[in-house]
PDB file of N, CA and C in Angstrom:
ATOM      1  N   UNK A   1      32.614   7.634  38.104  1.00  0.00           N
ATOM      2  CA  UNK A   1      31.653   8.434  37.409  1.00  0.00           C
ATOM      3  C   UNK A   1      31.999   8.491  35.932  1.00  0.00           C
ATOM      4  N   UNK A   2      33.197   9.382  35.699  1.00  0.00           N
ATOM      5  CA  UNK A   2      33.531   9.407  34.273  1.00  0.00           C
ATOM      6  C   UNK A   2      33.932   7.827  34.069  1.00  0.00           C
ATOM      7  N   UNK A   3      33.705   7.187  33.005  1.00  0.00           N
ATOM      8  CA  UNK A   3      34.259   5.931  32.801  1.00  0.00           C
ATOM      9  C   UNK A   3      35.125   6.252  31.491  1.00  0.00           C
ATOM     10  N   UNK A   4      36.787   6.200  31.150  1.00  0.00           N
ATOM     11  CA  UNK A   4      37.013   6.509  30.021  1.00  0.00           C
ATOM     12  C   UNK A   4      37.207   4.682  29.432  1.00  0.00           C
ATOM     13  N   UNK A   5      36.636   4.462  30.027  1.00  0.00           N
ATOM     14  CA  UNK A   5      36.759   2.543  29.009  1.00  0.00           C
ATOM     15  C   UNK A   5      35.705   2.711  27.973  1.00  0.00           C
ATOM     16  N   UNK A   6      34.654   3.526  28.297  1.00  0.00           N
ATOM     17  CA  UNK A   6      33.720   3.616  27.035  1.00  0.00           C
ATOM     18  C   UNK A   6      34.143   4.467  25.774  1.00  0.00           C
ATOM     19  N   UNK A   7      33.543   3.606  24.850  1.00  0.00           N
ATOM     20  CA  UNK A   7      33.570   3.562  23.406  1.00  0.00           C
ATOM     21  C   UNK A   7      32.670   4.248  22.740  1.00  0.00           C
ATOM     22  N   UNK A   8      33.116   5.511  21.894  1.00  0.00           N
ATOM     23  CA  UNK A   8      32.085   5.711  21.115  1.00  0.00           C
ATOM     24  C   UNK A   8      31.955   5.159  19.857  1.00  0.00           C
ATOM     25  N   UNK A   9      30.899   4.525  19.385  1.00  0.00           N
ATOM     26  CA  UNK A   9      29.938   4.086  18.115  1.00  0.00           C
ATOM     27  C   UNK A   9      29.206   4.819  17.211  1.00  0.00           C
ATOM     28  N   UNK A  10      29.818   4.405  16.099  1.00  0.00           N
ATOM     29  CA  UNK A  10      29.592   5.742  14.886  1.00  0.00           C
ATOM     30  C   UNK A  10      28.943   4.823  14.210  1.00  0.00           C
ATOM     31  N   UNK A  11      28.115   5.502  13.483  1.00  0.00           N
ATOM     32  CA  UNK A  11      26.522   4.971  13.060  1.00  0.00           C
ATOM     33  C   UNK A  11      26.450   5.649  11.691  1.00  0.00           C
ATOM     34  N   UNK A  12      26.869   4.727  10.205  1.00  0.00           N
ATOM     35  CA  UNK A  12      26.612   5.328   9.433  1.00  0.00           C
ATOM     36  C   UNK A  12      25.253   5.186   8.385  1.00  0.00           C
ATOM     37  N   UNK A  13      24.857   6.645   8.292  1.00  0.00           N
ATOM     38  CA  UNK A  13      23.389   6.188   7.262  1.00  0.00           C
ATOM     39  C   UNK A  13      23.117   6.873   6.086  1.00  0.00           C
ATOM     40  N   UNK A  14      23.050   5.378   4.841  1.00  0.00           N
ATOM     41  CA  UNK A  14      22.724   6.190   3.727  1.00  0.00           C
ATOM     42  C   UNK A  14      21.753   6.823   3.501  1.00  0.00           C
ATOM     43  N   UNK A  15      22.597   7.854   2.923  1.00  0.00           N
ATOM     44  CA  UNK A  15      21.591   8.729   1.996  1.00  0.00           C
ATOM     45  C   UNK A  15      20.853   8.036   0.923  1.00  0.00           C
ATOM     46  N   UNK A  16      21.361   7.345   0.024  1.00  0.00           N
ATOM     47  CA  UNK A  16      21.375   6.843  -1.359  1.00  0.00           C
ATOM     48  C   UNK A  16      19.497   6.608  -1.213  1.00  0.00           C
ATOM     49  N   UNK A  17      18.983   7.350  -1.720  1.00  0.00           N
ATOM     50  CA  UNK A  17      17.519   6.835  -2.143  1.00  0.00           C
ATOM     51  C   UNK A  17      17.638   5.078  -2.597  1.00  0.00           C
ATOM     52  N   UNK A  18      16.270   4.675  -2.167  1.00  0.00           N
ATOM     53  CA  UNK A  18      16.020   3.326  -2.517  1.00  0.00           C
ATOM     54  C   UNK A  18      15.830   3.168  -4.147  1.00  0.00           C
ATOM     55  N   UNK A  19      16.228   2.606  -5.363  1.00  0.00           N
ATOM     56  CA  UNK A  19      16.054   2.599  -6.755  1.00  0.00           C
ATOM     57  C   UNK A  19      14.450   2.411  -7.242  1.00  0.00           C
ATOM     58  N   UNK A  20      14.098   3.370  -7.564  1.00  0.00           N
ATOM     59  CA  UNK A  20      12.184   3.366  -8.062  1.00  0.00           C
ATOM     60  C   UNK A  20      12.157   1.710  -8.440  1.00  0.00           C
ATOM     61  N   UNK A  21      10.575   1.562  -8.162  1.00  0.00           N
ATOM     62  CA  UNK A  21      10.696  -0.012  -8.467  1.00  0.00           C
ATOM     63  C   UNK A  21       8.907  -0.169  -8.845  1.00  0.00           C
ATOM     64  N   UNK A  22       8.668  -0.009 -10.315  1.00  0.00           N
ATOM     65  CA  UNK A  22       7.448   0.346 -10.500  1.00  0.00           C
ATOM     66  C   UNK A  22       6.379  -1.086 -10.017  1.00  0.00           C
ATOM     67  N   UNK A  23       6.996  -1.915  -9.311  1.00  0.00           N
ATOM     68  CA  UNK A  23       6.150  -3.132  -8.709  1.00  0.00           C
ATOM     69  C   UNK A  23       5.680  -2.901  -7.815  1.00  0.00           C
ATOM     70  N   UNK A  24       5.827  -1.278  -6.948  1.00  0.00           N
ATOM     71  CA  UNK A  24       5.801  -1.182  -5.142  1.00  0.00           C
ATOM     72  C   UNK A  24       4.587  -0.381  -5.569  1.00  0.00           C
ATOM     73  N   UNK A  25       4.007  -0.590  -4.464  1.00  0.00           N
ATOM     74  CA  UNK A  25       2.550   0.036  -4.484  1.00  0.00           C
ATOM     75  C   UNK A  25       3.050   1.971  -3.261  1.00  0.00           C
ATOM     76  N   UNK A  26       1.934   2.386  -4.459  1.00  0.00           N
ATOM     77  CA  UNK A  26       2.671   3.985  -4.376  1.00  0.00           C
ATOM     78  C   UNK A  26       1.820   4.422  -2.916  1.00  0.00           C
ATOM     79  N   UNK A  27       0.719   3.947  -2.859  1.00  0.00           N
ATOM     80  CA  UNK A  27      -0.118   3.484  -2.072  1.00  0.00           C
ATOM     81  C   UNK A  27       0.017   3.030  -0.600  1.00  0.00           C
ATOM     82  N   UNK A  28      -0.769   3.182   0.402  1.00  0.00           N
ATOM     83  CA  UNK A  28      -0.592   2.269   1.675  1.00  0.00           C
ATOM     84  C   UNK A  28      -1.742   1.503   1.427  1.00  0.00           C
ATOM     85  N   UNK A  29      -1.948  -0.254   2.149  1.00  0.00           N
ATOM     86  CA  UNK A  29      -3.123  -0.384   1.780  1.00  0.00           C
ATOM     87  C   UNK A  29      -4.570   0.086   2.195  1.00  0.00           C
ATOM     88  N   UNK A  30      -4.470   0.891   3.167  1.00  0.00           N
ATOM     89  CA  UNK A  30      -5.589   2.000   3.780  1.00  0.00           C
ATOM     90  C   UNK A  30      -5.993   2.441   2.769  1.00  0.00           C
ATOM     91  N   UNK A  31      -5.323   2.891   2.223  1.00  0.00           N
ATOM     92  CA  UNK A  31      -5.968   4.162   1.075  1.00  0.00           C
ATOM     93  C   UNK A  31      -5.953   3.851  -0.607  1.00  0.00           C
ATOM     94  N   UNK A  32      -5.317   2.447  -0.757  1.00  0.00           N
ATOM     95  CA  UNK A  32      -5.637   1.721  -2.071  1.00  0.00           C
ATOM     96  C   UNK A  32      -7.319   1.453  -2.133  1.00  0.00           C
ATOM     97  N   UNK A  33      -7.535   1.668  -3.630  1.00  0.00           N
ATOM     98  CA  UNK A  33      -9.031   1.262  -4.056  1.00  0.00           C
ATOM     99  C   UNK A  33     -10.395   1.675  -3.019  1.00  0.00           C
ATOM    100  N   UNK A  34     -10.595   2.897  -2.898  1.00  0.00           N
ATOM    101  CA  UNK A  34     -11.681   3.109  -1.614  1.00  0.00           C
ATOM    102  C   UNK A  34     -12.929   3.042  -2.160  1.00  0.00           C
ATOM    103  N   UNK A  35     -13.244   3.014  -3.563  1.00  0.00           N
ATOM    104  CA  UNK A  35     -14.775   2.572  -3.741  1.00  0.00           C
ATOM    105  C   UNK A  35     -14.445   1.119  -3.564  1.00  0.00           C
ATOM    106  N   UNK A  36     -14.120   0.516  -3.903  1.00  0.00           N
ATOM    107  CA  UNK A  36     -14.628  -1.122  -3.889  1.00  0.00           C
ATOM    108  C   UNK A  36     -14.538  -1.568  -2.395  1.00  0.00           C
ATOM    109  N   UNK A  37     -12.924  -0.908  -1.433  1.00  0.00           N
ATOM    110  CA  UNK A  37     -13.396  -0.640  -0.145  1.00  0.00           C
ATOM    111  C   UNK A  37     -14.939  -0.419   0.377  1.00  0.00           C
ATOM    112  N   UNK A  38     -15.353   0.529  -0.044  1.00  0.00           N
ATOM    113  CA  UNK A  38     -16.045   0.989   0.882  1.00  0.00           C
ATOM    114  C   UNK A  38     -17.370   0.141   0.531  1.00  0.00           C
ATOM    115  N   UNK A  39     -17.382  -0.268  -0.565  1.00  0.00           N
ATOM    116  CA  UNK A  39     -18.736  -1.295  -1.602  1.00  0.00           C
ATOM    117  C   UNK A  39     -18.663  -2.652  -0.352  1.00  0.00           C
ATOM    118  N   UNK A  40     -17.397  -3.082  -0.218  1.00  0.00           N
ATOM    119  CA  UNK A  40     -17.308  -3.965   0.336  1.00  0.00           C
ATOM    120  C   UNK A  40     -17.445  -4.313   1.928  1.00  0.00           C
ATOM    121  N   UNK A  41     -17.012  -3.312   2.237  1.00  0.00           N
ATOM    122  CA  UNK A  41     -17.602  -2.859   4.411  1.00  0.00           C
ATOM    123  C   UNK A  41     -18.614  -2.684   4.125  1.00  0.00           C
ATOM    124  N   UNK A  42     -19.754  -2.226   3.742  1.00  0.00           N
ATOM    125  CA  UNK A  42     -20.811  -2.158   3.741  1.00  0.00           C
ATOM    126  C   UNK A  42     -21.580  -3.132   3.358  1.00  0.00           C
ATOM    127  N   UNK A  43     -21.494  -3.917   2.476  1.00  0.00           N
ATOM    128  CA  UNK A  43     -21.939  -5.079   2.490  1.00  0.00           C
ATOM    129  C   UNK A  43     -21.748  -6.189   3.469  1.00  0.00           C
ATOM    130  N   UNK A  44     -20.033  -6.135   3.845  1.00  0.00           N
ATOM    131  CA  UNK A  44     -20.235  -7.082   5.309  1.00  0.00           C
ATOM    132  C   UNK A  44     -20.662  -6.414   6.306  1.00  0.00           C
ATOM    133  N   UNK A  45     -21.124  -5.598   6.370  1.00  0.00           N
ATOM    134  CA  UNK A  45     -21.321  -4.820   7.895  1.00  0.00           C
ATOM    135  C   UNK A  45     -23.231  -5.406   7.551  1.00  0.00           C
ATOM    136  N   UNK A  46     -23.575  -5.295   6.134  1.00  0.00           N
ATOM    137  CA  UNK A  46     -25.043  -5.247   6.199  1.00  0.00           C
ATOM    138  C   UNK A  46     -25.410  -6.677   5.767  1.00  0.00           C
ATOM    139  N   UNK A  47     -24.661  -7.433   5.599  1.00  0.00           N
ATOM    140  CA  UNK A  47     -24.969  -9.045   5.282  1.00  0.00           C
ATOM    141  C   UNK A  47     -24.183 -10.102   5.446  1.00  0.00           C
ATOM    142  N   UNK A  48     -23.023  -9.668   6.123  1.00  0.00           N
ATOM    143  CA  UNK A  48     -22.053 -10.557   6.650  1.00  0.00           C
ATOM    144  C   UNK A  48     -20.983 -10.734   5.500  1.00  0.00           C
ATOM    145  N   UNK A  49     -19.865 -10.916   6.022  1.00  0.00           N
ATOM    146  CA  UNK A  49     -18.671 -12.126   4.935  1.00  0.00           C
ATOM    147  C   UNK A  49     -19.280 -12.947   3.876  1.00  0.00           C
ATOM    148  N   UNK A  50     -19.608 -13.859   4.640  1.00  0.00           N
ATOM    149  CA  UNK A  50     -20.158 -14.578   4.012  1.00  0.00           C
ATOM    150  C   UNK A  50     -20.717 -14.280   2.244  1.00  0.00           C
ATOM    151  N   UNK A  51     -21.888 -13.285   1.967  1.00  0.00           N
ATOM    152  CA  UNK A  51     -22.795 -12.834   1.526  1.00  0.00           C
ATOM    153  C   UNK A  51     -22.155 -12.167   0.626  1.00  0.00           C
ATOM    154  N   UNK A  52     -21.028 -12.018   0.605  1.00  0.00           N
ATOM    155  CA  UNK A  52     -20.059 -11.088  -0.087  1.00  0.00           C
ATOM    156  C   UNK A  52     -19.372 -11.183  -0.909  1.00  0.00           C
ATOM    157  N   UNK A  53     -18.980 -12.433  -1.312  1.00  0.00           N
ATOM    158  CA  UNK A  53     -17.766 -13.148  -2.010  1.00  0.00           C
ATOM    159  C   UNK A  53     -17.241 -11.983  -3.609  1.00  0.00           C
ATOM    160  N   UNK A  54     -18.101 -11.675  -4.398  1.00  0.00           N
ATOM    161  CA  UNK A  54     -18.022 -11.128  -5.354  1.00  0.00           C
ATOM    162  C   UNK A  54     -17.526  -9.654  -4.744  1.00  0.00           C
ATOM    163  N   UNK A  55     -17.640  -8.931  -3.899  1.00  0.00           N
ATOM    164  CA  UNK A  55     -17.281  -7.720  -3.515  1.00  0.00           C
ATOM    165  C   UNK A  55     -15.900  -7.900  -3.160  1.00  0.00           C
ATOM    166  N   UNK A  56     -15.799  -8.598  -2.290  1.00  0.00           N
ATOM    167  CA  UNK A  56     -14.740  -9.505  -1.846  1.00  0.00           C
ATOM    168  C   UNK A  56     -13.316  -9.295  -2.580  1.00  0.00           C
ATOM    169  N   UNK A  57     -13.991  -9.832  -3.879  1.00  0.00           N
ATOM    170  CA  UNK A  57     -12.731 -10.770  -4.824  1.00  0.00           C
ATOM    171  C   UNK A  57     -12.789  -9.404  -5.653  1.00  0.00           C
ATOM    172  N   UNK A  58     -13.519  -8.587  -5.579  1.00  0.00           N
ATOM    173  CA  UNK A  58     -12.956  -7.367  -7.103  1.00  0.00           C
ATOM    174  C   UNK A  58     -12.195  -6.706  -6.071  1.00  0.00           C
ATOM    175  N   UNK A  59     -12.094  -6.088  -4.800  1.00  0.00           N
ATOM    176  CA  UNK A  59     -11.763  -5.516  -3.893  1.00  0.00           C
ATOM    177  C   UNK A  59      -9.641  -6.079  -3.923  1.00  0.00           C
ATOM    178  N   UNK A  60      -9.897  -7.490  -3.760  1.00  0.00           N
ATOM    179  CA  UNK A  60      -8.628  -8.179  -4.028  1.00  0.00           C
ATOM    180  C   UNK A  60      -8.123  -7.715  -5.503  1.00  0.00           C
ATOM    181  N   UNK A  61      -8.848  -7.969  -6.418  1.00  0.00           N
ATOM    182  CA  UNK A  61      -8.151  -7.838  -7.701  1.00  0.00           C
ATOM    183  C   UNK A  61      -7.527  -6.172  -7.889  1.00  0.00           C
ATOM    184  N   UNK A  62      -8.623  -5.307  -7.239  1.00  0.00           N
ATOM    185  CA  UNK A  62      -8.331  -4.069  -7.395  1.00  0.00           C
ATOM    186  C   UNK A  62      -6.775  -3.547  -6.827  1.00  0.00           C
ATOM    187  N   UNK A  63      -7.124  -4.149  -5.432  1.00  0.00           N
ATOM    188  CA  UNK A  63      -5.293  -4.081  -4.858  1.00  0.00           C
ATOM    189  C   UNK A  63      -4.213  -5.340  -5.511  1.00  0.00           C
ATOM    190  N   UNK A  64      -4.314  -6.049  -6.041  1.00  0.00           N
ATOM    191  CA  UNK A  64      -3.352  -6.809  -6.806  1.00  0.00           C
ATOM    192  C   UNK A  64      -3.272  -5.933  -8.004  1.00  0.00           C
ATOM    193  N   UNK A  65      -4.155  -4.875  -8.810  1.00  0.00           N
ATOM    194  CA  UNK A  65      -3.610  -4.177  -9.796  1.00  0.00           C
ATOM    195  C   UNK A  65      -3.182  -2.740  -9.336  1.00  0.00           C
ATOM    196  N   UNK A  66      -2.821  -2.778  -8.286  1.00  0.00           N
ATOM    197  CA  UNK A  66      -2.492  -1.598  -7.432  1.00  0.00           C
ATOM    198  C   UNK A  66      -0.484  -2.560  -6.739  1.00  0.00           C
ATOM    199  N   UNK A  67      -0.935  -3.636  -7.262  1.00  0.00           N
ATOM    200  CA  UNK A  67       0.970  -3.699  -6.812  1.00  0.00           C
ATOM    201  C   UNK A  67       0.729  -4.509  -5.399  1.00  0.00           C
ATOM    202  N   UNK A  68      -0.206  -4.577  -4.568  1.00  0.00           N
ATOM    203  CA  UNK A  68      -0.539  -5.296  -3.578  1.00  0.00           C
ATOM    204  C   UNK A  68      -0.232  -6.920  -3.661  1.00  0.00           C
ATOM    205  N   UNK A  69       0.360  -7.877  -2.833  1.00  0.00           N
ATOM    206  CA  UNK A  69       0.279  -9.126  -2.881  1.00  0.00           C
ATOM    207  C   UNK A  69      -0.702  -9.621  -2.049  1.00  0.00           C
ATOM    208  N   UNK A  70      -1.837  -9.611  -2.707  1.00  0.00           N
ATOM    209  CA  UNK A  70      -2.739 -10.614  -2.039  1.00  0.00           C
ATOM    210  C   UNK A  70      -3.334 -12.125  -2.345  1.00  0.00           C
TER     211      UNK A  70
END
């Protein structure tokens, strides 16, 4: 029952905050840029992908100036 062959494992975790890094998006991408989001579901929902390209691509640019790699 008792087994004394087992080992306990010590688990250490920094504290040390990660160093600010003004390249990281402050953002999730859910909630980056929601007008051009929302400009843009609505247009594919009402004319397809396709039909869209220009909504599309400001939607991209908007999260690439939001720190996003797209």
């Amino acid at each position: 029952m008792g087994n004394a062959s087992a080992k306990a494992v010590e688990v250490k975790v920094s504290e040390t905050p990660a160093p600010a890094n003004t390249d990281k998006p402050k953002l999730k991408p859910c909630c980056a840029c929601p007008e051009t989001k929302r400009a843009r579901d609505a247009c594919i929902i009402e004319h397809g992908e396709e039909n869209c390209g220009p909504l599309i691509e400001e939607h991209k640019a908007c999260m690439r100036k939001m720190g996003f790699n797209i």
